[in-house]
Protein backbone atom coordinates (compact mmCIF):
# COMPACT_ATOMS: atom_id res chain seq x y z
CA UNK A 1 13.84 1.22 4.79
CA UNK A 2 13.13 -2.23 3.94
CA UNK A 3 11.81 -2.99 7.46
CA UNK A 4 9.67 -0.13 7.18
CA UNK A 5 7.84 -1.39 3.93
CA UNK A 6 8.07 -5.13 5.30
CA UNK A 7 6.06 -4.00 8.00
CA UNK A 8 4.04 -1.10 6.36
CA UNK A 9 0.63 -3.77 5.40
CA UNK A 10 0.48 -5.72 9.17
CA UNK A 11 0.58 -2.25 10.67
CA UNK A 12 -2.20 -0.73 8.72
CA UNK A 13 -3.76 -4.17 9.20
CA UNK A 14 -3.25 -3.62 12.85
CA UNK A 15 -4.58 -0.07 13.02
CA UNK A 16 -7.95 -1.73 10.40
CA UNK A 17 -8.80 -3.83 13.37
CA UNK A 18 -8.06 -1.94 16.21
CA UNK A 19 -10.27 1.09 15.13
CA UNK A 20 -13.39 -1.64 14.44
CA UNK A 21 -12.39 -3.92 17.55
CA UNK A 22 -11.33 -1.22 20.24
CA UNK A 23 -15.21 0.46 18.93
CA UNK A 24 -16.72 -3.59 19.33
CA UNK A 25 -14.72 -4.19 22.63
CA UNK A 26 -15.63 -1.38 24.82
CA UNK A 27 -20.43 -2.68 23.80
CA UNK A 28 -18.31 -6.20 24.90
CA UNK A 29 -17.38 -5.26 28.16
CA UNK A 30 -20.22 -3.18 28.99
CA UNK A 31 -22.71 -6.07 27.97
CA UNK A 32 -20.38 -8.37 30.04
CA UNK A 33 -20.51 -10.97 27.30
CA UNK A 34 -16.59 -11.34 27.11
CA UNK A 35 -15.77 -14.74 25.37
CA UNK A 36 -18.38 -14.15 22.45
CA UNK A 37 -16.04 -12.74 20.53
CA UNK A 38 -13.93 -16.17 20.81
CA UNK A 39 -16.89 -18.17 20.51
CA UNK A 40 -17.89 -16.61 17.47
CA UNK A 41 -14.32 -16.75 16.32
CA UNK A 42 -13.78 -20.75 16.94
CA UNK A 43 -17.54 -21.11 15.14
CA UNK A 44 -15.79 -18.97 12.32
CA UNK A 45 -12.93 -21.45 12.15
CA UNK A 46 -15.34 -24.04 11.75
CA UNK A 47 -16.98 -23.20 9.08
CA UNK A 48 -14.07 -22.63 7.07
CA UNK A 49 -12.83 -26.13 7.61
CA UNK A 50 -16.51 -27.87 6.60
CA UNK A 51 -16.24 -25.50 3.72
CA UNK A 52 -12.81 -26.70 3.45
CA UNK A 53 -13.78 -30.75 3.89
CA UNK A 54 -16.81 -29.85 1.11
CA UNK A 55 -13.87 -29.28 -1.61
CA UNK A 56 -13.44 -25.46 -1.70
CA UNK A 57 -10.30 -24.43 -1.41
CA UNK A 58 -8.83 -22.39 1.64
CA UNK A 59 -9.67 -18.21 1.96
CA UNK A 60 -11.68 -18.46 -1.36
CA UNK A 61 -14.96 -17.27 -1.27
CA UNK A 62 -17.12 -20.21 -1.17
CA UNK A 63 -15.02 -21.27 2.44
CA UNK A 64 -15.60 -17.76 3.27
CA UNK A 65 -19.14 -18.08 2.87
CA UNK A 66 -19.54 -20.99 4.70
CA UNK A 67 -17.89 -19.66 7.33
CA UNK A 68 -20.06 -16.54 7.64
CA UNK A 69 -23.06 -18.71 7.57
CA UNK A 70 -22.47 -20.49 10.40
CA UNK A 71 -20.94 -17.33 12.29
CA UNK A 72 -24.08 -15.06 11.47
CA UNK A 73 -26.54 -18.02 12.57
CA UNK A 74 -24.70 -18.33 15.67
CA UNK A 75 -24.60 -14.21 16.68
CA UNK A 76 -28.47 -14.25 15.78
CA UNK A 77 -28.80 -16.44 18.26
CA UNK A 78 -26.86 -14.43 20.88
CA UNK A 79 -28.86 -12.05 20.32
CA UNK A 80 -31.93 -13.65 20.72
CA UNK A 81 -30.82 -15.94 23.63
CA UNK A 82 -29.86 -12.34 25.10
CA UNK A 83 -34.16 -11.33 25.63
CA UNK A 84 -35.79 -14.64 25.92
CA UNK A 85 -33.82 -16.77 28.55
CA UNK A 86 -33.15 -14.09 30.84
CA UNK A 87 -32.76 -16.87 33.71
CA UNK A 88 -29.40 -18.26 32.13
CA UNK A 89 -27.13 -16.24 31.61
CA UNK A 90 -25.82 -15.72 27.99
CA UNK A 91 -21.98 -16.72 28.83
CA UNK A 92 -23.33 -19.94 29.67
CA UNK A 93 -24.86 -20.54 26.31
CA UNK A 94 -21.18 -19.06 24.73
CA UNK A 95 -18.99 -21.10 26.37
CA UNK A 96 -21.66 -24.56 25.76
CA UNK A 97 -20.78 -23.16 22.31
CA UNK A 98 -17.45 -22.09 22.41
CA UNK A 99 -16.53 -26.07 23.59
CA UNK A 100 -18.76 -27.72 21.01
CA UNK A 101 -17.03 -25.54 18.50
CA UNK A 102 -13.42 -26.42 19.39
CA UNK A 103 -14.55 -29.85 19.86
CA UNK A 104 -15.73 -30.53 16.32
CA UNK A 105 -12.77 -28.49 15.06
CA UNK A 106 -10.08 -30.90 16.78
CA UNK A 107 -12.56 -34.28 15.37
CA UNK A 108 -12.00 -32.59 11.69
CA UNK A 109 -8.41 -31.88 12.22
CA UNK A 110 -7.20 -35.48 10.63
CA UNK A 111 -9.86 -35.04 7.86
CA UNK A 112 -8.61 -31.46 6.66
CA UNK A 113 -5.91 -31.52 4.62
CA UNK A 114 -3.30 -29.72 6.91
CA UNK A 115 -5.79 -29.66 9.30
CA UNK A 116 -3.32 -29.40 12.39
CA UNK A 117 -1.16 -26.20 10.55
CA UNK A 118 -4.90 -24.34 9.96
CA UNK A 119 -6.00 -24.51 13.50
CA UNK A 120 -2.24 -23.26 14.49
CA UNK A 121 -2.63 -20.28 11.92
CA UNK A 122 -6.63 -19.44 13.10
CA UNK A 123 -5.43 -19.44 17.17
CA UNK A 124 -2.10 -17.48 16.22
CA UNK A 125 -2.52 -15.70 13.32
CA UNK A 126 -0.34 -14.51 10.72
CA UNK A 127 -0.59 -10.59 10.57
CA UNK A 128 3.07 -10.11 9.54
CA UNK A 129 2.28 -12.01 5.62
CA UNK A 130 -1.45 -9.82 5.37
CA UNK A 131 -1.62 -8.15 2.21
CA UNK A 132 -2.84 -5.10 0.11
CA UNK A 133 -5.42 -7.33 -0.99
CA UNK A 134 -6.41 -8.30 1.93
CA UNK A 135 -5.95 -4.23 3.44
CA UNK A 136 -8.40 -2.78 0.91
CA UNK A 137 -10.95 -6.31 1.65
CA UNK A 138 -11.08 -5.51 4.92
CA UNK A 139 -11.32 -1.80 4.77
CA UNK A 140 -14.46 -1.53 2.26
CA UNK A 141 -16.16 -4.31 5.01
CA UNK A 142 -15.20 -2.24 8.10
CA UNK A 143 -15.93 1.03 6.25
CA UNK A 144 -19.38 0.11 5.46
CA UNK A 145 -20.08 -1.44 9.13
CA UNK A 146 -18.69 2.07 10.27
CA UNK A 147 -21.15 3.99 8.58
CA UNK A 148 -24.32 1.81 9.86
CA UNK A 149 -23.36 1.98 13.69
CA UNK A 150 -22.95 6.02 13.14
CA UNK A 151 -26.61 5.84 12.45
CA UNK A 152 -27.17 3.65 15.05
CA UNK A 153 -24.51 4.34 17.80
CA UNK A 154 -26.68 6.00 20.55
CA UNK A 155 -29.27 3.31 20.22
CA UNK A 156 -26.47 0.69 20.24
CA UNK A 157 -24.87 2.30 23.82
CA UNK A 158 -28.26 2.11 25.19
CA UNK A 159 -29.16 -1.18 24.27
CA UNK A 160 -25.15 -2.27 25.81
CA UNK A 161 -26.18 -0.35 28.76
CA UNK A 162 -29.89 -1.48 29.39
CA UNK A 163 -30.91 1.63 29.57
CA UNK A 164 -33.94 1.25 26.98
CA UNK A 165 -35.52 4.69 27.30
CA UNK A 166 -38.73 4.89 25.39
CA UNK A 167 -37.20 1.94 22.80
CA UNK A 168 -40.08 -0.69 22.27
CA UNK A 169 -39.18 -4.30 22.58
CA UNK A 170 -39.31 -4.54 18.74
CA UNK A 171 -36.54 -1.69 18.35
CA UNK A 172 -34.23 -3.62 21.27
CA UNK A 173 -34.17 -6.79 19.42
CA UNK A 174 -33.69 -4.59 16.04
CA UNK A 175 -30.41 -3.10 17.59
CA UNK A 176 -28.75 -5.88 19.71
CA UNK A 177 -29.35 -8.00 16.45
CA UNK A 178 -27.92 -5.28 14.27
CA UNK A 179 -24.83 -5.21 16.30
CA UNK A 180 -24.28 -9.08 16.59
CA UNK A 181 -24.84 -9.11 13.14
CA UNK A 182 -22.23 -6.95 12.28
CA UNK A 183 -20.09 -8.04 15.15
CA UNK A 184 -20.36 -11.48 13.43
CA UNK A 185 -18.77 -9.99 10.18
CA UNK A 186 -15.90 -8.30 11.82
CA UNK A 187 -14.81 -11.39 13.89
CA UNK A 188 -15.15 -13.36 10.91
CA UNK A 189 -12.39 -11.30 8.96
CA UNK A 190 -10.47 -9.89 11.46
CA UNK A 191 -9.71 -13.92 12.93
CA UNK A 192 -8.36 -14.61 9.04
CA UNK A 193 -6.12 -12.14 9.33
CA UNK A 194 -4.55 -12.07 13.29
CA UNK A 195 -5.96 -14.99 14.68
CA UNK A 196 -8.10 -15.57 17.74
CA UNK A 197 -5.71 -15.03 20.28
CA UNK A 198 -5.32 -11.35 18.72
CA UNK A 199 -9.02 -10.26 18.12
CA UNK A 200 -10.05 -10.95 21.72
CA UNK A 201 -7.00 -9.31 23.03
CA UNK A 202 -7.67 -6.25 20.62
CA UNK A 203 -10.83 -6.43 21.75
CA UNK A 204 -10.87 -6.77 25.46
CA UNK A 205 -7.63 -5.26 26.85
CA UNK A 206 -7.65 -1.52 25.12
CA UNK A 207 -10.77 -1.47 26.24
CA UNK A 208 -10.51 -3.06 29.82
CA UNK A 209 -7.74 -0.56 30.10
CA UNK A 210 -10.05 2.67 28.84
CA UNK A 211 -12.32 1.92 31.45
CA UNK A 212 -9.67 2.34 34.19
CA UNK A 213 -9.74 5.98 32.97
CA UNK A 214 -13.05 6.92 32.22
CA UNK A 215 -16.45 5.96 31.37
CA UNK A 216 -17.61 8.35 28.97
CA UNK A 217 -17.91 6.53 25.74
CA UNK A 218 -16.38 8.76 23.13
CA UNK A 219 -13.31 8.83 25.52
CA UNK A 220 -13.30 5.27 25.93
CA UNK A 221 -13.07 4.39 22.49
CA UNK A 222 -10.22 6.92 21.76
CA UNK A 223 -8.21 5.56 24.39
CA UNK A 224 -8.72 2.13 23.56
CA UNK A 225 -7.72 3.40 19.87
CA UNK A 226 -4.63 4.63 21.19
CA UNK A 227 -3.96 1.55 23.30
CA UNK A 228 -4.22 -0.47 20.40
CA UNK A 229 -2.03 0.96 18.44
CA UNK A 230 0.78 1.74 20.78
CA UNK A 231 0.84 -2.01 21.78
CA UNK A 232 0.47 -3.26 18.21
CA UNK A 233 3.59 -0.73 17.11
CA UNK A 234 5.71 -2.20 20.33
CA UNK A 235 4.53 -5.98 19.26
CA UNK A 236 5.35 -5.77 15.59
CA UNK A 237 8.52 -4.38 16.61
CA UNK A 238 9.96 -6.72 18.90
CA UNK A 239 8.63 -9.66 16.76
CA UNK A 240 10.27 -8.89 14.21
CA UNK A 241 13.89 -7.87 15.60
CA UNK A 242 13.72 -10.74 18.01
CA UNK A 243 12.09 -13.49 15.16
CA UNK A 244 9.24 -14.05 17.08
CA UNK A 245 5.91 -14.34 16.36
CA UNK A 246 4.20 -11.75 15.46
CA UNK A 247 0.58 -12.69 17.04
CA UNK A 248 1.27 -13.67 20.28
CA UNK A 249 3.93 -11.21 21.15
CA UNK A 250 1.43 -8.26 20.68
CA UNK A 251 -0.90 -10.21 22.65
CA UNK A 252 1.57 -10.31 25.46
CA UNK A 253 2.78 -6.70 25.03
CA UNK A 254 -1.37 -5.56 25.45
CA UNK A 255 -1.38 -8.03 28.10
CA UNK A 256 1.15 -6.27 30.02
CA UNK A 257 0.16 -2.57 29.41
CA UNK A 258 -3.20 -3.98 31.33
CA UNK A 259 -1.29 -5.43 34.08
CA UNK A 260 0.62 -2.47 34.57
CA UNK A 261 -2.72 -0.34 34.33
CA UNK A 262 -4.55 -1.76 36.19
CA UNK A 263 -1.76 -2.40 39.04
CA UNK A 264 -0.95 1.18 39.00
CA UNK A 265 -4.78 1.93 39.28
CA UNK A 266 -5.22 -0.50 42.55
CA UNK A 267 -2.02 1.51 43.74
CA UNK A 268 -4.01 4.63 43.32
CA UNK A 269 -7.26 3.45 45.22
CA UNK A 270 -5.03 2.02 48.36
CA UNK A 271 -2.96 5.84 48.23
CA UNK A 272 -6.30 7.52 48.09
């Protein structure tokens, strides 16, 4: 019983961010813009330590808004970059500022008090000590960036698709900056809580795997749902009986349910 309520918050924490990310990941893969999530997430990191190295104090709100400053600024610019320089392609201009990110980070690492143990806890995580402070924090933000993309979500699939319709130009930019926007808020939280490494693998791999199934979006989402939480609920559990931690071994455990997947689906093709 006391291993249930020990691990009662990081596994409503883990079924918080799988419901937003697995929703996030699947637009991701279809837009084919797979490191902006960690892009976005490093930039996120930044800003907290120049809010940090400005004299506010660590997770209080004036880091925080730092932090989503720079993260917001960043997205609007994906989004832009997305229409206008249609000759480059827009994981170029992530991973130029994915680097230049991480770079920066590692020259403020010796000016940030415990500068070396916050980049270890922003790459890794720390799901397992999340609390109901941080649960309800996180579920009023992801409630209310629900509700907008249910008004939005069949624009949103056909702006991830290209398939534009009868949408003017105006309207595109409208909902691929709504989403980054929004995107932009998620990352921002969900990396506080689990860590890079996590929120691309929640991101990518449920969803990677729901497309080896089907390509219908409702399905897709449900299955990367389900995904999610089966390899969060496997993760937490061997973490925590083995002492290890909690982060990366649900990133490996996801990791591994795609491998599988996906080897099982190449099995199928060569049978077929």
């Amino acid at each position: 019983m006391d291993t249930i309520l020990f691990l009662t918050t990081p596994f409503i924490a883990c079924i918080l961010l799988i419901v937003v990310l697995g929703y996030f990941g699947n637009h991701i893969l279809t837009r084919e813009v797979i490191f902006v999530d960690i892009a976005v997430a490093q930039v996120a990191a930044l800003g907290t330590m120049l809010g940090i190295l400005i004299g506010a104090a660590e997770g209080s709100l004036s880091s925080s808004l730092v932090s989503l400053g720079f993260t917001l600024l960043i997205v609007s610019a994906f989004a832009i970059s997305k229409f206008q320089h249609k000759e480059l392609s827009q994981e170029v201009i992530i991973g130029i500022i994915y680097c230049m990110a991480l770079a920066i980070v590692y020259f403020l690492i010796d000016a940030v008090p415990g500068g070396s143990n916050f980049v270890h806890k922003t790459f890794t995580g720390a799901i397992l000590w999340v609390t109901w402070q941080d649960i309800l924090r996180i579920f009023i933000i992801f409630m209310i960036i629900g509700i907008i993309h249910i008004f939005i979500y069949d624009k949103t699939i056909m702006v991830s698709e290209a398939k534009f319709g009868n949408l003017e130009p105006t309207k595109i930019r409208f909902y691929n900056l709504i989403f980054y926007i929004t995107f932009g808020f998620v990352v921002v939280e969900a990396v506080k809580i689990s860590g890079i490494f996590l929120v691309f693998m929640f991101l990518i791999c449920p969803a990677a795997i729901s497309l080896f199934i089907t390509n219908k979006w409702r399905q897709r989402i449900i299955i990367s749902w389900i995904v999610g939480l089966l390899g969060s609920t496997i993760g937490l559990g061997i973490s925590y009986h083995f002492n290890l931690p909690n982060g990366p071994t649900i990133v490996c455990i996801l990791g591994v349910m795609l491998i599988i997947v996906a080897l099982t689906a190449r099995r199928q093709e060569l049978n077929a």
